[in-house]
PDB file of N, CA and C in Angstrom:
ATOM      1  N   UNK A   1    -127.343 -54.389 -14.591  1.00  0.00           N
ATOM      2  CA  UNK A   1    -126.433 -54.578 -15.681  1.00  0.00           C
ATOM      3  C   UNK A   1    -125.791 -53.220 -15.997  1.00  0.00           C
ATOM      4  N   UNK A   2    -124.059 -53.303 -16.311  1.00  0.00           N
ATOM      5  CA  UNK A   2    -123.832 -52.109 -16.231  1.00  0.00           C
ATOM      6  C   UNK A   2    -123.679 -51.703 -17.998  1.00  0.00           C
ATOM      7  N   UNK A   3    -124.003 -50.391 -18.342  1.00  0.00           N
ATOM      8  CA  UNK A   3    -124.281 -50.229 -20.026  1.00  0.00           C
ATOM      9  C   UNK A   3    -122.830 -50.492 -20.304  1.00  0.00           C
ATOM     10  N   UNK A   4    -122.478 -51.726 -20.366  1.00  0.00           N
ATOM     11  CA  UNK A   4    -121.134 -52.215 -21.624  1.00  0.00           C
ATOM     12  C   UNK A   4    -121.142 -51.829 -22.954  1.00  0.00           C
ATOM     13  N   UNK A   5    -122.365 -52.203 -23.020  1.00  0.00           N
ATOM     14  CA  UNK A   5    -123.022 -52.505 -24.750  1.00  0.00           C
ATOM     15  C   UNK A   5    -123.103 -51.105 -25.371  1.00  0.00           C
ATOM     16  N   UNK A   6    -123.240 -49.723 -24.421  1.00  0.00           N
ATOM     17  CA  UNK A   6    -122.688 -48.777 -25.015  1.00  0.00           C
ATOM     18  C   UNK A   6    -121.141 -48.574 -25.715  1.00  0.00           C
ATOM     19  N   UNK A   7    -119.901 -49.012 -25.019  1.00  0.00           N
ATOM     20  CA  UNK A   7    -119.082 -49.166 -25.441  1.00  0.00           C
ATOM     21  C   UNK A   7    -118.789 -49.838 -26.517  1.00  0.00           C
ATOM     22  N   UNK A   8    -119.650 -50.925 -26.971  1.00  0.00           N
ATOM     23  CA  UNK A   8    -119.615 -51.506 -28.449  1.00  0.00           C
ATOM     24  C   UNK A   8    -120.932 -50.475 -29.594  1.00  0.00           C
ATOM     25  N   UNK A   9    -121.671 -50.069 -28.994  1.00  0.00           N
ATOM     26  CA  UNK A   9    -122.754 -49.583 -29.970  1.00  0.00           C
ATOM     27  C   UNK A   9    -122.226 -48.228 -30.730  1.00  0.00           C
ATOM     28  N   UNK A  10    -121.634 -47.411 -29.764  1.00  0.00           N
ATOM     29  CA  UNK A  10    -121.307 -46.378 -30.561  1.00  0.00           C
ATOM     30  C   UNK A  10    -119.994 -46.077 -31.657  1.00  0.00           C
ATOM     31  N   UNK A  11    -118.938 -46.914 -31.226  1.00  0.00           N
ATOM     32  CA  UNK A  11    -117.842 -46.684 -32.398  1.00  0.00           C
ATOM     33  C   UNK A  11    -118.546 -47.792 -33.462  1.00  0.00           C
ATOM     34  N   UNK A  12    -119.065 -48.577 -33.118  1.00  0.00           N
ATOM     35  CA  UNK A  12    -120.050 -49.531 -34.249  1.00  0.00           C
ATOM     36  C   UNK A  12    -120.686 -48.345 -35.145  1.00  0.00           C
ATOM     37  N   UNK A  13    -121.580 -47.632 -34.311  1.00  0.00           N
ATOM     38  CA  UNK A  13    -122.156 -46.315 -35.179  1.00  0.00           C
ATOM     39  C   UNK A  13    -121.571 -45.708 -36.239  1.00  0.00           C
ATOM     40  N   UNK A  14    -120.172 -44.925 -35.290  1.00  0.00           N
ATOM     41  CA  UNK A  14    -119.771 -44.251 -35.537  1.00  0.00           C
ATOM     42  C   UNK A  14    -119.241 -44.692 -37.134  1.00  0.00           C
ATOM     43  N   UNK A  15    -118.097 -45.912 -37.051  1.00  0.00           N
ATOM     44  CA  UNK A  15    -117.786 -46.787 -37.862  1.00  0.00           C
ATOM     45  C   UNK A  15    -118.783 -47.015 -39.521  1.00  0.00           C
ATOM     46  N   UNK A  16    -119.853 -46.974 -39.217  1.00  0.00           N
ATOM     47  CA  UNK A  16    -120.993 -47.410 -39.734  1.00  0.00           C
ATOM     48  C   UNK A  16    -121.211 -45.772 -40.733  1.00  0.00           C
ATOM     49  N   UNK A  17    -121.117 -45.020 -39.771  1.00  0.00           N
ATOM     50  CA  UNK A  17    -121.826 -43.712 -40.128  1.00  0.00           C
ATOM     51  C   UNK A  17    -120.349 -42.618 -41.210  1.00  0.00           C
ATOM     52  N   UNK A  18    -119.133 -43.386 -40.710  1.00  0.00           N
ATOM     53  CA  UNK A  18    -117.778 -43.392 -41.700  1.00  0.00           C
ATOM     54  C   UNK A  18    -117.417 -43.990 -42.856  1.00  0.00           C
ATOM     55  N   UNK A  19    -118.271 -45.359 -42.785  1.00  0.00           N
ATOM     56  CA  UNK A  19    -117.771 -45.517 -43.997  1.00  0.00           C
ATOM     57  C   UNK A  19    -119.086 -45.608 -44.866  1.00  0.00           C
ATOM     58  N   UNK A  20    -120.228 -45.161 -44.352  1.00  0.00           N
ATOM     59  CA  UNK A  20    -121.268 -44.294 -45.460  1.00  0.00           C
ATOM     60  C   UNK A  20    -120.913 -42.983 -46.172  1.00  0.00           C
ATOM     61  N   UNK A  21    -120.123 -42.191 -45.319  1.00  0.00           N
ATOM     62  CA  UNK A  21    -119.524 -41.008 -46.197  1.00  0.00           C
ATOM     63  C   UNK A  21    -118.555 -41.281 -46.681  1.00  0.00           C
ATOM     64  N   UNK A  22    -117.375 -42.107 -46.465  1.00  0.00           N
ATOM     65  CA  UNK A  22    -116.522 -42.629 -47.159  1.00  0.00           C
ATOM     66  C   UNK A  22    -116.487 -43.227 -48.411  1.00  0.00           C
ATOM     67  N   UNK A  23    -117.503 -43.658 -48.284  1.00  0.00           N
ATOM     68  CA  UNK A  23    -118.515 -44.498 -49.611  1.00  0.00           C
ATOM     69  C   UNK A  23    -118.616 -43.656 -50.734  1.00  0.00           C
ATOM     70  N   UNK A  24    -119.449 -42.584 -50.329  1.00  0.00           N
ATOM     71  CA  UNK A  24    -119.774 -41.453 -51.446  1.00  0.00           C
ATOM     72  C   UNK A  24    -118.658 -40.512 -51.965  1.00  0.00           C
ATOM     73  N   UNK A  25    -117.777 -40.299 -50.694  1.00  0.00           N
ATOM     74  CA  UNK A  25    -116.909 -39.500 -51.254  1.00  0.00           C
ATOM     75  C   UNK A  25    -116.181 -40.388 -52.571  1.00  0.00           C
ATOM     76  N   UNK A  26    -115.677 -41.733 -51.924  1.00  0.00           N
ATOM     77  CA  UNK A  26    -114.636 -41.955 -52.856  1.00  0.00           C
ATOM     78  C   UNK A  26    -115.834 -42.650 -54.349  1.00  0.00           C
ATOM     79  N   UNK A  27    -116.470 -42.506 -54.504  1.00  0.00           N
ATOM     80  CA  UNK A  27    -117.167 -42.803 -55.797  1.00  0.00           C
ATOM     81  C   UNK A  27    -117.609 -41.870 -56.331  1.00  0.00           C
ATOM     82  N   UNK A  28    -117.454 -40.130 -55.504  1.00  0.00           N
ATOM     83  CA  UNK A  28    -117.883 -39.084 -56.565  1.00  0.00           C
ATOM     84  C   UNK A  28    -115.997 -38.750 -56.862  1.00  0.00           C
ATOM     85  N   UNK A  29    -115.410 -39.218 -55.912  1.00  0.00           N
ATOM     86  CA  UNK A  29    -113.989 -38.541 -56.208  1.00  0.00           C
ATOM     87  C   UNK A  29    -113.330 -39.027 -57.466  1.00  0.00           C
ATOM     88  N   UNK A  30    -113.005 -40.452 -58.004  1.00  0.00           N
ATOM     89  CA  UNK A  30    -113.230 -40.747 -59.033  1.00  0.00           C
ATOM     90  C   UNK A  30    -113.082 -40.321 -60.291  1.00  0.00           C
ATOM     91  N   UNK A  31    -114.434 -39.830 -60.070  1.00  0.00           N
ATOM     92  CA  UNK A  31    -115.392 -39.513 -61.190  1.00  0.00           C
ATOM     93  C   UNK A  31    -114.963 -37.901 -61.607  1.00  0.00           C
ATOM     94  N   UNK A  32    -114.744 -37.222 -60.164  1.00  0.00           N
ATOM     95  CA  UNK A  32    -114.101 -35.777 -60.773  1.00  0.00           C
ATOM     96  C   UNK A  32    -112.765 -35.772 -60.813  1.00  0.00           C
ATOM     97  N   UNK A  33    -111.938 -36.689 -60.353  1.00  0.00           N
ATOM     98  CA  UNK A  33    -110.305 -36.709 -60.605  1.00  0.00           C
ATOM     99  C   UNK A  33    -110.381 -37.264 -62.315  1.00  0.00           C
ATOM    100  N   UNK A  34    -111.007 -37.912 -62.844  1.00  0.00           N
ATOM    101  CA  UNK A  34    -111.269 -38.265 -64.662  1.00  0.00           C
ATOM    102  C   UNK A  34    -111.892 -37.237 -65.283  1.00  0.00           C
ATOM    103  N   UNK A  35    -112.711 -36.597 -64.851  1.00  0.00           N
ATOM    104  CA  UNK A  35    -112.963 -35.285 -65.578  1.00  0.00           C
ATOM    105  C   UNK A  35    -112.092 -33.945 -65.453  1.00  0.00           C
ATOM    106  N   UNK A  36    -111.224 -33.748 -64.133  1.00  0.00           N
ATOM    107  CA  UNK A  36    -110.121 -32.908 -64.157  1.00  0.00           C
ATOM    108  C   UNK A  36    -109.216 -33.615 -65.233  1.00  0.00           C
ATOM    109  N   UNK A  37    -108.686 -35.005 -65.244  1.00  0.00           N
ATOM    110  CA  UNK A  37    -107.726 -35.103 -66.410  1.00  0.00           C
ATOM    111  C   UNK A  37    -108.454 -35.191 -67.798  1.00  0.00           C
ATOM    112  N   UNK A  38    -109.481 -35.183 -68.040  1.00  0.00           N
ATOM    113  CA  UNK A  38    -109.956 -35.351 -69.371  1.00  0.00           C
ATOM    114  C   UNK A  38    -109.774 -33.819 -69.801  1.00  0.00           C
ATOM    115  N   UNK A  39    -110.137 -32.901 -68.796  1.00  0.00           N
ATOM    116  CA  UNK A  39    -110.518 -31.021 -68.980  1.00  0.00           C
ATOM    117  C   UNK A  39    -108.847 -30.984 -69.351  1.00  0.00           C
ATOM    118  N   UNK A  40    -107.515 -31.102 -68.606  1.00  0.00           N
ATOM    119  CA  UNK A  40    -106.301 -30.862 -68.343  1.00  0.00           C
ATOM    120  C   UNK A  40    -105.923 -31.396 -69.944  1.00  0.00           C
ATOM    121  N   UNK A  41    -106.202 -32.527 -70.371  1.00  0.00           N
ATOM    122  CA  UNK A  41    -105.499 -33.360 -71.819  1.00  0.00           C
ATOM    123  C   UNK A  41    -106.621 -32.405 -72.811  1.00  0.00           C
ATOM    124  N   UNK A  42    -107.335 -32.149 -72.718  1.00  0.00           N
ATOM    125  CA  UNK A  42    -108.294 -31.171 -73.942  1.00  0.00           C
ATOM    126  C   UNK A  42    -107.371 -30.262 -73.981  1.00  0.00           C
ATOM    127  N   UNK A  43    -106.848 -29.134 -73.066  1.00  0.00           N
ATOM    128  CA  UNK A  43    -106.417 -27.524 -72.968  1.00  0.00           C
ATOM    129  C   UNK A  43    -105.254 -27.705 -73.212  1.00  0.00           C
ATOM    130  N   UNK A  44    -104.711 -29.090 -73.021  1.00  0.00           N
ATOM    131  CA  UNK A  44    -102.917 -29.052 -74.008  1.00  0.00           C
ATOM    132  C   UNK A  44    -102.810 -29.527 -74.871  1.00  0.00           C
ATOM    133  N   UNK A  45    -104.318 -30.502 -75.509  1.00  0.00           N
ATOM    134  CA  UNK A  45    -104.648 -30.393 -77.004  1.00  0.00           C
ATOM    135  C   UNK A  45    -104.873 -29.455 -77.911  1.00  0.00           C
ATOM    136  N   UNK A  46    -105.633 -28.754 -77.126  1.00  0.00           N
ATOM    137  CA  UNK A  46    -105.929 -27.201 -77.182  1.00  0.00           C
ATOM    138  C   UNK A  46    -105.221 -26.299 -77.520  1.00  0.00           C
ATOM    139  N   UNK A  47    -104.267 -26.258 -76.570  1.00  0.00           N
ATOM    140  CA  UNK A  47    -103.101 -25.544 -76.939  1.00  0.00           C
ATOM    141  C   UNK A  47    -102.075 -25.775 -77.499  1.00  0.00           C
ATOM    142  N   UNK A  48    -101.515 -26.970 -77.561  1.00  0.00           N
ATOM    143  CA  UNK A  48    -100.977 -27.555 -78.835  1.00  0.00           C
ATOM    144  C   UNK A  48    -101.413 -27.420 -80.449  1.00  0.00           C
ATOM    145  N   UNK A  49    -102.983 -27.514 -80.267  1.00  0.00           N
ATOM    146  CA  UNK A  49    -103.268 -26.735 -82.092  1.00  0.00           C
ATOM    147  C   UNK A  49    -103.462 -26.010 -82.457  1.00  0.00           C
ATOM    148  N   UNK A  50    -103.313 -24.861 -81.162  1.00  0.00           N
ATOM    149  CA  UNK A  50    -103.446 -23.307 -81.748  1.00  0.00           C
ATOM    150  C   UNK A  50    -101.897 -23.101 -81.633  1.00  0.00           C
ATOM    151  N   UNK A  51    -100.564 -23.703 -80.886  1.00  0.00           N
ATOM    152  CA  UNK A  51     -99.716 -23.279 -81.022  1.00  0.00           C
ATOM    153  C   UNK A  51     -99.055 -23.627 -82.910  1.00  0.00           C
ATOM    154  N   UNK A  52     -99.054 -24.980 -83.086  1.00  0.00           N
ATOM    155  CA  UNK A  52     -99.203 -25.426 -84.481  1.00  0.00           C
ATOM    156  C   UNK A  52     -99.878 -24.292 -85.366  1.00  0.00           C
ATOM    157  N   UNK A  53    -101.156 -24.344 -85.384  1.00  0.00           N
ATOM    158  CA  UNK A  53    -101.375 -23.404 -86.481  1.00  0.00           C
ATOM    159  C   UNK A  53    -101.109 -22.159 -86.049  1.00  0.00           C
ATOM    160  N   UNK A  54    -100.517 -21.368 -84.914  1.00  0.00           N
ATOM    161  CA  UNK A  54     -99.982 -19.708 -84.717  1.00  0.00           C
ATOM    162  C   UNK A  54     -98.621 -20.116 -85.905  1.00  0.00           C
ATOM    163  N   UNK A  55     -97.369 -20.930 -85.730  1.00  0.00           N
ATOM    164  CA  UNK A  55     -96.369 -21.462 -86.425  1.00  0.00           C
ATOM    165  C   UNK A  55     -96.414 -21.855 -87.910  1.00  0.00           C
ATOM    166  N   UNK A  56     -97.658 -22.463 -87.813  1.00  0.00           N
ATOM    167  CA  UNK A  56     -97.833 -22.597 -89.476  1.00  0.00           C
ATOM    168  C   UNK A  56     -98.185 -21.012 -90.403  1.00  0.00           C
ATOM    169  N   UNK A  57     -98.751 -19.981 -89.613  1.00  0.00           N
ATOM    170  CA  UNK A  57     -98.997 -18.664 -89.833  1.00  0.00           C
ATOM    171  C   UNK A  57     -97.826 -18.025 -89.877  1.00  0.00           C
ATOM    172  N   UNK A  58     -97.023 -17.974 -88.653  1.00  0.00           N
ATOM    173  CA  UNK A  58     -95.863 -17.159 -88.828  1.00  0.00           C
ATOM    174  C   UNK A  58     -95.303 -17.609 -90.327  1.00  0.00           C
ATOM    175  N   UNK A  59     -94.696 -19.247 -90.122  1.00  0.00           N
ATOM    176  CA  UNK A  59     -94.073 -19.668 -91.281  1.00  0.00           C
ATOM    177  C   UNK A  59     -94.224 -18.633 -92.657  1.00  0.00           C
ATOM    178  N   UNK A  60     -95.450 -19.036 -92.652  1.00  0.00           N
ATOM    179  CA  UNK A  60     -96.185 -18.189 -94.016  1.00  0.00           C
ATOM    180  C   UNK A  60     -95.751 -16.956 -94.531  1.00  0.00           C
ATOM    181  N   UNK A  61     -95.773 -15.932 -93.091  1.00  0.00           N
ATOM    182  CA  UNK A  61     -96.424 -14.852 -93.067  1.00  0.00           C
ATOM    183  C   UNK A  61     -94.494 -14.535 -93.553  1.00  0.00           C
ATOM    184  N   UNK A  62     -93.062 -15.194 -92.756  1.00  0.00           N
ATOM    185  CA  UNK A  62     -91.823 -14.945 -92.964  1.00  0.00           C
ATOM    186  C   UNK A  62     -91.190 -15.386 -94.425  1.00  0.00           C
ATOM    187  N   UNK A  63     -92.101 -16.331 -94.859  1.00  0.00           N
ATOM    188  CA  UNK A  63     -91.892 -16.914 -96.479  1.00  0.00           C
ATOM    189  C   UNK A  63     -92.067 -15.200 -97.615  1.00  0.00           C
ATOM    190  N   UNK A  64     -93.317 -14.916 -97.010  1.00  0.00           N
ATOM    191  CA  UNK A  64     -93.681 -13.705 -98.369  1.00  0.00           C
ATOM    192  C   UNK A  64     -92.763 -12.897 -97.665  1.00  0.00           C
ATOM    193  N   UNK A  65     -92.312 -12.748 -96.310  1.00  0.00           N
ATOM    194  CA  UNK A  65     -91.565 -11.493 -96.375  1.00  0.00           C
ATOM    195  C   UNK A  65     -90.383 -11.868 -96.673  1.00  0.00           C
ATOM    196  N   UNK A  66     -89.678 -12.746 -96.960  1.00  0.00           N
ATOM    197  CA  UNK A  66     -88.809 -12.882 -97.595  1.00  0.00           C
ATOM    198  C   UNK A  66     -88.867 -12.698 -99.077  1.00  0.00           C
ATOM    199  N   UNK A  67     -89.478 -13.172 -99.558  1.00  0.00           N
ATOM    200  CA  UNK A  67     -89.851 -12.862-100.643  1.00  0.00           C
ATOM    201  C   UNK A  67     -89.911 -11.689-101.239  1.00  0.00           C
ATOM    202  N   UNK A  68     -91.107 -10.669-100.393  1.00  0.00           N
ATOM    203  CA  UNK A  68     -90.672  -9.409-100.531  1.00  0.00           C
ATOM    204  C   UNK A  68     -89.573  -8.941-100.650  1.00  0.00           C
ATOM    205  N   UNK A  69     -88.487  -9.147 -99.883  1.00  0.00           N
ATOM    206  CA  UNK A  69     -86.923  -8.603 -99.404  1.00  0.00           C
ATOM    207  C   UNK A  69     -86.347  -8.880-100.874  1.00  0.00           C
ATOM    208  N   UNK A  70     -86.084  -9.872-100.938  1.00  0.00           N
ATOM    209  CA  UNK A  70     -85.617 -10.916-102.541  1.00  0.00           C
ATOM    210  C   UNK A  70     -86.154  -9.844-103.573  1.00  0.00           C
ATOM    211  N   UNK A  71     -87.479  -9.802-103.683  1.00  0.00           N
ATOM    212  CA  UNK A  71     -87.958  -8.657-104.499  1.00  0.00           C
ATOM    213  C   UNK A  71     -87.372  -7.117-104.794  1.00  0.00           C
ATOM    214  N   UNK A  72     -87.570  -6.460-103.852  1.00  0.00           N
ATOM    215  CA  UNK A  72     -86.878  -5.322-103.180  1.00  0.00           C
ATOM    216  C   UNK A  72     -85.633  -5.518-103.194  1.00  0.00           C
ATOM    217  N   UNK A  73     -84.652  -6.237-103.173  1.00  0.00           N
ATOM    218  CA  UNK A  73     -83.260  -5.987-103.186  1.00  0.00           C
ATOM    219  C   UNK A  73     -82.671  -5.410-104.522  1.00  0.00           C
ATOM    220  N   UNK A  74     -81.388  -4.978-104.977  1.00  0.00           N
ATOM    221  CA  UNK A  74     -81.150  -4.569-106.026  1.00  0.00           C
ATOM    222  C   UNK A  74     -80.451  -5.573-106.928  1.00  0.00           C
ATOM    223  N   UNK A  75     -80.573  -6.229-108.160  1.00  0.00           N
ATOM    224  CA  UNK A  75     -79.691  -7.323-108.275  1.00  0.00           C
ATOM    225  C   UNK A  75     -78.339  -7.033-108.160  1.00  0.00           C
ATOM    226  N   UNK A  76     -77.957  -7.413-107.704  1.00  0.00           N
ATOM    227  CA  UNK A  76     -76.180  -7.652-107.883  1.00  0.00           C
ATOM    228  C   UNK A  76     -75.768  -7.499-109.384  1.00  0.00           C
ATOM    229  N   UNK A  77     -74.560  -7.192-109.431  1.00  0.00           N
ATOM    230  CA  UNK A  77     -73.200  -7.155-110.774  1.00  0.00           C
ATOM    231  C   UNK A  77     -73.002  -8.529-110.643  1.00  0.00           C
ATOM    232  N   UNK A  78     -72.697  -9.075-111.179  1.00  0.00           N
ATOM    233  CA  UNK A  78     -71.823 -10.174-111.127  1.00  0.00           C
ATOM    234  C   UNK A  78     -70.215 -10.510-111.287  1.00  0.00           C
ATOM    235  N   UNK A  79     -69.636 -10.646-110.423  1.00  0.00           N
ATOM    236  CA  UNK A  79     -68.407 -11.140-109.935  1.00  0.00           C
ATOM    237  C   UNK A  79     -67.677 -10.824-111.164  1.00  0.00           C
ATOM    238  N   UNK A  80     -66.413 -10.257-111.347  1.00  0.00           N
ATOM    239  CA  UNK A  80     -65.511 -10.511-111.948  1.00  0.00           C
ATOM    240  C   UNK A  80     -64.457 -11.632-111.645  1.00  0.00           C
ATOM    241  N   UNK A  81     -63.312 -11.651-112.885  1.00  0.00           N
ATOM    242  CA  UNK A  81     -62.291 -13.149-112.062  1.00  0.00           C
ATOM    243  C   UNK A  81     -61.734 -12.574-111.283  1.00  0.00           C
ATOM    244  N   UNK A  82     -61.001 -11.259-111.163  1.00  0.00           N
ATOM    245  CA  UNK A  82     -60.895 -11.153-109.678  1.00  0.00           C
ATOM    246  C   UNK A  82     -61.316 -11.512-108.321  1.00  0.00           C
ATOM    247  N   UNK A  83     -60.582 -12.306-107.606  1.00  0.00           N
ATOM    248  CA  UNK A  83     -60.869 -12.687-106.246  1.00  0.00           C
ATOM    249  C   UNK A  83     -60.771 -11.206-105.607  1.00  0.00           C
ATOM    250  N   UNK A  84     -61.725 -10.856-104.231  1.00  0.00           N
ATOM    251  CA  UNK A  84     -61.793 -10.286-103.044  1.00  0.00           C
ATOM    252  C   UNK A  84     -60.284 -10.190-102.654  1.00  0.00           C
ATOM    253  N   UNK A  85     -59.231 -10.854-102.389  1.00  0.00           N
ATOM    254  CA  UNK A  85     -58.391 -10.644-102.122  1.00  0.00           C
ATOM    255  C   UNK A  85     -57.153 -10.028-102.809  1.00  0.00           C
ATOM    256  N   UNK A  86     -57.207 -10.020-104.007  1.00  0.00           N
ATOM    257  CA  UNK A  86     -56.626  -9.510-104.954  1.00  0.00           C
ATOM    258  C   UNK A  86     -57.076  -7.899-105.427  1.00  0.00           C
ATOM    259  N   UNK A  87     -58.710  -7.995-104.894  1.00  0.00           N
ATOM    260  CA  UNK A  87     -58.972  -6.608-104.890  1.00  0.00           C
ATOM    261  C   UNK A  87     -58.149  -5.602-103.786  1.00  0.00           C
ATOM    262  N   UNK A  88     -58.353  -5.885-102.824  1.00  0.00           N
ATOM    263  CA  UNK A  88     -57.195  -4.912-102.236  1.00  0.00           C
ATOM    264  C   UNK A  88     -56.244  -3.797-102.552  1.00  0.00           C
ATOM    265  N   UNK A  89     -56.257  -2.700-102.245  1.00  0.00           N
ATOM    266  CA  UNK A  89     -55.050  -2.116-102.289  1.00  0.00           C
ATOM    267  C   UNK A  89     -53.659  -2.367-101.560  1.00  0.00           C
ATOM    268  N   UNK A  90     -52.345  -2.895-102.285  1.00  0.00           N
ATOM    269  CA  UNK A  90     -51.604  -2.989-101.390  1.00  0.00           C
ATOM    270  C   UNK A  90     -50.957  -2.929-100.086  1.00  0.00           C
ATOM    271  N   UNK A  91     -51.032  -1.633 -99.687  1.00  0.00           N
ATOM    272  CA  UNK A  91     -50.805  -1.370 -98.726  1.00  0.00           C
ATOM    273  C   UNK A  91     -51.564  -2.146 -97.469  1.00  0.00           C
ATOM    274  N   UNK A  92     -52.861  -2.049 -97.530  1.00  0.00           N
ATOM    275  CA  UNK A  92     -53.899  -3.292 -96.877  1.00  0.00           C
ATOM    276  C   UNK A  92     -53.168  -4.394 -96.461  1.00  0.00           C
ATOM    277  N   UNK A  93     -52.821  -4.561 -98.023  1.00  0.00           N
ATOM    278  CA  UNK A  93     -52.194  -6.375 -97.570  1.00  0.00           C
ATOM    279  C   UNK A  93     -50.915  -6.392 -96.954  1.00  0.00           C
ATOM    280  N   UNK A  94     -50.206  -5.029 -96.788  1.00  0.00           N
ATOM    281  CA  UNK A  94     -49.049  -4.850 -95.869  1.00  0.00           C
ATOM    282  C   UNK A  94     -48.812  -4.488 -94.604  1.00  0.00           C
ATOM    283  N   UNK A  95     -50.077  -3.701 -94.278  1.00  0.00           N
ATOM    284  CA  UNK A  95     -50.447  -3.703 -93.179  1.00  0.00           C
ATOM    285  C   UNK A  95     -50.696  -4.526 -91.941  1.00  0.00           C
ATOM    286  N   UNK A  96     -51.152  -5.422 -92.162  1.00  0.00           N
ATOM    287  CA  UNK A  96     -51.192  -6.172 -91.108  1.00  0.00           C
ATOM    288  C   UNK A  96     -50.152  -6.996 -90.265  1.00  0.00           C
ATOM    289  N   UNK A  97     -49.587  -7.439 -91.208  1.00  0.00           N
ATOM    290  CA  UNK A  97     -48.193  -8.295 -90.741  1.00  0.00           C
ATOM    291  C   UNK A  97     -47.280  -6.867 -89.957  1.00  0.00           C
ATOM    292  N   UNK A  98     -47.186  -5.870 -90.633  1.00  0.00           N
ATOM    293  CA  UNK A  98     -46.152  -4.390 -89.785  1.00  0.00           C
ATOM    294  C   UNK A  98     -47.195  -4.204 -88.391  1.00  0.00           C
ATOM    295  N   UNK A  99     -48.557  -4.308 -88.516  1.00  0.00           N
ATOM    296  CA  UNK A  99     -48.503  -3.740 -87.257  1.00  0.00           C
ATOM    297  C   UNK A  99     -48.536  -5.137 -86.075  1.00  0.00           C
ATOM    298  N   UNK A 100     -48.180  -6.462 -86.375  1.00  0.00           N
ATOM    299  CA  UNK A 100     -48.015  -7.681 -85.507  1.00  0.00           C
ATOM    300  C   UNK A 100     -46.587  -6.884 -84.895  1.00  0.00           C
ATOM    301  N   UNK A 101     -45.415  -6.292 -85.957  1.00  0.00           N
ATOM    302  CA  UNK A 101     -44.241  -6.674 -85.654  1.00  0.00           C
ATOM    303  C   UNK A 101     -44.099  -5.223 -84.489  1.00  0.00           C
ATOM    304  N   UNK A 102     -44.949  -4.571 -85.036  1.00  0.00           N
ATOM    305  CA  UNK A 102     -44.366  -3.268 -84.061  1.00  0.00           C
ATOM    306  C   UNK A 102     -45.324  -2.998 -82.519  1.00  0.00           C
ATOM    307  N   UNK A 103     -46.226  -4.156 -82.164  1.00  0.00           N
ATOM    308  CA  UNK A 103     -46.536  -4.335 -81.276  1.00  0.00           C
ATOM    309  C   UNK A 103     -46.414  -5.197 -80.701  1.00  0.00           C
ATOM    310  N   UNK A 104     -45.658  -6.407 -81.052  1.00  0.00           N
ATOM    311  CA  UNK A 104     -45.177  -7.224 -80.004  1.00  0.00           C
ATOM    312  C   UNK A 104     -43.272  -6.518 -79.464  1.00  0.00           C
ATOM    313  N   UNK A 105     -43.673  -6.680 -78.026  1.00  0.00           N
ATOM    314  CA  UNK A 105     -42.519  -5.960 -77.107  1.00  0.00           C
ATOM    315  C   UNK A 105     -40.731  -6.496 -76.809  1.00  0.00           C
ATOM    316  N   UNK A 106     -41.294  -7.849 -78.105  1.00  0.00           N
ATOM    317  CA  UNK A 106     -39.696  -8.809 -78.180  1.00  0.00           C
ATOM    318  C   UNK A 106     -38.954  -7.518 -79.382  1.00  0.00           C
ATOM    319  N   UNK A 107     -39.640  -7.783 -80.002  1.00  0.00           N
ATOM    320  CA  UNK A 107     -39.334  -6.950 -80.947  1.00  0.00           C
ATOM    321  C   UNK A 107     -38.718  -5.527 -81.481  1.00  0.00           C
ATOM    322  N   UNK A 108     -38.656  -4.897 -80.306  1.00  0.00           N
ATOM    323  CA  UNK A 108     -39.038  -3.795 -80.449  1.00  0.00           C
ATOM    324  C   UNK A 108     -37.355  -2.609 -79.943  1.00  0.00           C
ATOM    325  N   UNK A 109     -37.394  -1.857 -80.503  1.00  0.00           N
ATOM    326  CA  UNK A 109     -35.887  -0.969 -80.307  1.00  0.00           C
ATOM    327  C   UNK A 109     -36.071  -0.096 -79.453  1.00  0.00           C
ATOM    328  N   UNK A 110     -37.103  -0.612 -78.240  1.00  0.00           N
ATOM    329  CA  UNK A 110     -36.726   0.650 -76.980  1.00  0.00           C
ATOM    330  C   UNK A 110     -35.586   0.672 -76.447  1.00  0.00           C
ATOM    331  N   UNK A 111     -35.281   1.186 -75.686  1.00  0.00           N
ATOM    332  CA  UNK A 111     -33.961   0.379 -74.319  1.00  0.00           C
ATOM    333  C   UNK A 111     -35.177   0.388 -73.370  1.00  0.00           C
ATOM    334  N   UNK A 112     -34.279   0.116 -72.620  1.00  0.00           N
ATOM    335  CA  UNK A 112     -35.026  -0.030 -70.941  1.00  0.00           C
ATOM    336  C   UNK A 112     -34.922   0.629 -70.068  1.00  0.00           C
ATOM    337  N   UNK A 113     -35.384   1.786 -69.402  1.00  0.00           N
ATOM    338  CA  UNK A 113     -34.935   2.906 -68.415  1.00  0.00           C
ATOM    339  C   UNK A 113     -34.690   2.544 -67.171  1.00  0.00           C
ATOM    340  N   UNK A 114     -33.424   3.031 -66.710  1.00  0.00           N
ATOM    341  CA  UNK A 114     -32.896   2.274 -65.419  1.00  0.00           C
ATOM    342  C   UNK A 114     -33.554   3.519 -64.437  1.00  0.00           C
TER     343      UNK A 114
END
């Protein structure tokens, strides 16, 4: 008899002896792919409530210094009825329109050099 039955016994084995480790792997794999995402959702919980309360600190910490500032400033006069624009010295308010006219080049009393 010629050994046939080797040709069936060993990928049978082999087969056999694959999906015993196959077995274990994928039932410990599982188990640590749920504890990598459980570890991963903690540390951006994590870091989500220390970023919150760093923000709730700053908040705080820019409230009194404002406050301070407000403090520390000098009060103001208060406004007369004079408007800002009326404060001006004339000339100011003449200024601007003369220097539109004497820099645009329509305008202007050069000649033209031939």
């Amino acid at each position: 008899m010629k050994k046939t039955y080797v040709y069936f016994l060993v990928p049978l084995i082999g087969l056999i002896a694959f999906g015993a480790v196959y077995w274990n792997f994928n039932s410990e794999f599982e188990a640590k792919e749920e504890a990598k995402k459980a570890a991963i959702r903690k540390a951006k919980e994590d870091k989500l409530r220390e970023e919150a309360k760093n923000r709730e600190i700053a908040i705080k910490d820019a409230l009194a210094a404002q406050e301070r500032r407000k403090r520390k400033r000098r009060p103001r006069r208060p406004r007369t009825s004079r408007t800002a624009k009326s404060v001006r010295p004339p000339l100011m308010r003449a200024t601007r329109p003369t220097a539109i006219k004497l820099a645009s080049p329509s305008r202007s009393n050069v000649s033209k050099r031939t």
